[in-house]
Protein backbone atom coordinates (compact mmCIF):
# COMPACT_ATOMS: atom_id res chain seq x y z
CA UNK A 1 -159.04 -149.00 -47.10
CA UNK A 2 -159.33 -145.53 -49.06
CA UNK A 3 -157.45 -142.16 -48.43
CA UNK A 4 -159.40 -138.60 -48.08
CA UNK A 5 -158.44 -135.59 -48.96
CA UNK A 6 -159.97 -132.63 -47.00
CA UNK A 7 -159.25 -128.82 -45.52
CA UNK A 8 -161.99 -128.62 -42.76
CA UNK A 9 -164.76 -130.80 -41.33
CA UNK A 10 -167.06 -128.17 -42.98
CA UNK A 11 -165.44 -128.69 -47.09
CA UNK A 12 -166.22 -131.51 -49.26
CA UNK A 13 -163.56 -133.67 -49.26
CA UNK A 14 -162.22 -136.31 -52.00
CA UNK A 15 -162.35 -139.87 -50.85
CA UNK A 16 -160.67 -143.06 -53.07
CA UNK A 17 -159.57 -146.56 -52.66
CA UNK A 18 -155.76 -146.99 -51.24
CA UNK A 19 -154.42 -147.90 -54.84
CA UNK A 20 -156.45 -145.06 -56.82
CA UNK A 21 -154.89 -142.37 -54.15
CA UNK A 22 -150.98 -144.04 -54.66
CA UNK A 23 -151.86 -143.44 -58.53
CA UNK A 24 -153.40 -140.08 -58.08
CA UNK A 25 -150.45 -138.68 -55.75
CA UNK A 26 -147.98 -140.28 -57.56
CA UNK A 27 -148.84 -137.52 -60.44
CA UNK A 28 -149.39 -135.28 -57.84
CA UNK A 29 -145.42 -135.80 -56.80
CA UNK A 30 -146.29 -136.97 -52.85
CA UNK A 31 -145.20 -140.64 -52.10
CA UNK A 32 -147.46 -141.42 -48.80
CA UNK A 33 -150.39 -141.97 -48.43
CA UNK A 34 -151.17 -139.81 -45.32
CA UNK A 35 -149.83 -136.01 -45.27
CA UNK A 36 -150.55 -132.38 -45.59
CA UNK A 37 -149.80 -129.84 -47.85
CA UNK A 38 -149.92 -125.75 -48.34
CA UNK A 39 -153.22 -125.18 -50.62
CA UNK A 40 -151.44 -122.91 -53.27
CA UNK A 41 -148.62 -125.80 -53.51
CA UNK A 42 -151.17 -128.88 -53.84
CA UNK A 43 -153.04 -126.20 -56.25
CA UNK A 44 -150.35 -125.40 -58.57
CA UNK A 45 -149.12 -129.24 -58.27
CA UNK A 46 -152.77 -130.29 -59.51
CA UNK A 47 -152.57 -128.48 -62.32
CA UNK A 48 -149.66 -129.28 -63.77
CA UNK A 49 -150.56 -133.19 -62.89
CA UNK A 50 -153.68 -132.58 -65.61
CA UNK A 51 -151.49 -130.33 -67.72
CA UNK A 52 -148.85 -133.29 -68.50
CA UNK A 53 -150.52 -136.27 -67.52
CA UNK A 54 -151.87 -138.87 -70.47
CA UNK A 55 -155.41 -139.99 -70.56
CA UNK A 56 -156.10 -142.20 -67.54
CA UNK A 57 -156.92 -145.84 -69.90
CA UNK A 58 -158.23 -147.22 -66.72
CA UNK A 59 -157.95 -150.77 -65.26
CA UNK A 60 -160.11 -153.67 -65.21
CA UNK A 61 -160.93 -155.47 -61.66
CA UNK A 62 -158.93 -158.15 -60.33
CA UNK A 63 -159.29 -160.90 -57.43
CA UNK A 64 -156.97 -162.87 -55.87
CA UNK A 65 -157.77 -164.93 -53.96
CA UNK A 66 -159.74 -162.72 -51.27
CA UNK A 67 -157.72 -159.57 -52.31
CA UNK A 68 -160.33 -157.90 -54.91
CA UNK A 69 -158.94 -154.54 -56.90
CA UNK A 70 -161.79 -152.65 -57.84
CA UNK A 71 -159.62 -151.27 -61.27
CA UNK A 72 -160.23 -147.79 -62.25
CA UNK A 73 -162.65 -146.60 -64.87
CA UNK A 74 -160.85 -144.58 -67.81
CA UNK A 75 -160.76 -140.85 -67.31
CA UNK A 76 -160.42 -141.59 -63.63
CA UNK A 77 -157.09 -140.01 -62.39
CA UNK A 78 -158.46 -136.78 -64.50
CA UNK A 79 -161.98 -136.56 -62.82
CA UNK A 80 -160.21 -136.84 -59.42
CA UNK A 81 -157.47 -134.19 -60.21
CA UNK A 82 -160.53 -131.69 -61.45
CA UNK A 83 -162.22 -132.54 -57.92
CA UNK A 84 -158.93 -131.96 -56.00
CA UNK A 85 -158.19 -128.98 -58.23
CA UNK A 86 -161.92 -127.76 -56.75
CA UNK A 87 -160.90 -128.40 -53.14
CA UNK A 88 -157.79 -126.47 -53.49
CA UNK A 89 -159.25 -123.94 -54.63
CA UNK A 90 -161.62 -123.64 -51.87
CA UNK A 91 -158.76 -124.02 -49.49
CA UNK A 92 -156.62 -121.47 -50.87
CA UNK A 93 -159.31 -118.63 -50.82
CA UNK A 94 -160.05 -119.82 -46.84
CA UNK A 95 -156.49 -119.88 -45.75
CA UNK A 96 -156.61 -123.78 -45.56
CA UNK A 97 -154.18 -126.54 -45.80
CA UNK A 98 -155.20 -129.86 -47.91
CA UNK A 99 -154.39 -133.11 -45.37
CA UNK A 100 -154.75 -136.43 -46.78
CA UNK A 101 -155.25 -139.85 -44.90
């Protein structure tokens, strides 16, 4: 399963695996992992996600039993906040809302 954030069928949009996008809105302040948001809120709440949030250490891949976590690769919650900061951005100059799902 994996979550993507978009504005429009027509701007890139930011796709990740379930747990990455519970991490990643978790700094981001949302709890669910389905929703919508004005662009200049999800803007200024990206930026102050990278402005207090610690180095991402990563985590290493699990399985068990058939369950298999991928883990994260460090840096990881940064690189995606820098690609959703780009997005907002985008969506904020168009008049767009950010959706997630």
């Amino acid at each position: 399963m994996s979550v993507t954030f978009f504005a429009d069928i027509e701007s890139e949009s930011v796709n990740m695996a379930n747990s990455n996008a519970a991490r990643v809105l978790g700094a981001l302040g949302f709890d669910e992992l389905a929703g919508d948001a004005d662009a200049e809120d999800f803007l200024g709440r990206v930026l102050v996600a990278l402005a207090l949030a610690p180095a991402d250490a990563g985590r290493p891949a699990t399985a068990e039993g058939n369950f298999i976590d991928c883990g994260r690769t460090a840096g990881y919650t940064q690189r995606r906040l820098h690609e959703l900061r780009e997005l907002a951005e985008d969506a904020r100059g168009r008049g767009l809302r950010i959706a997630w799902g």
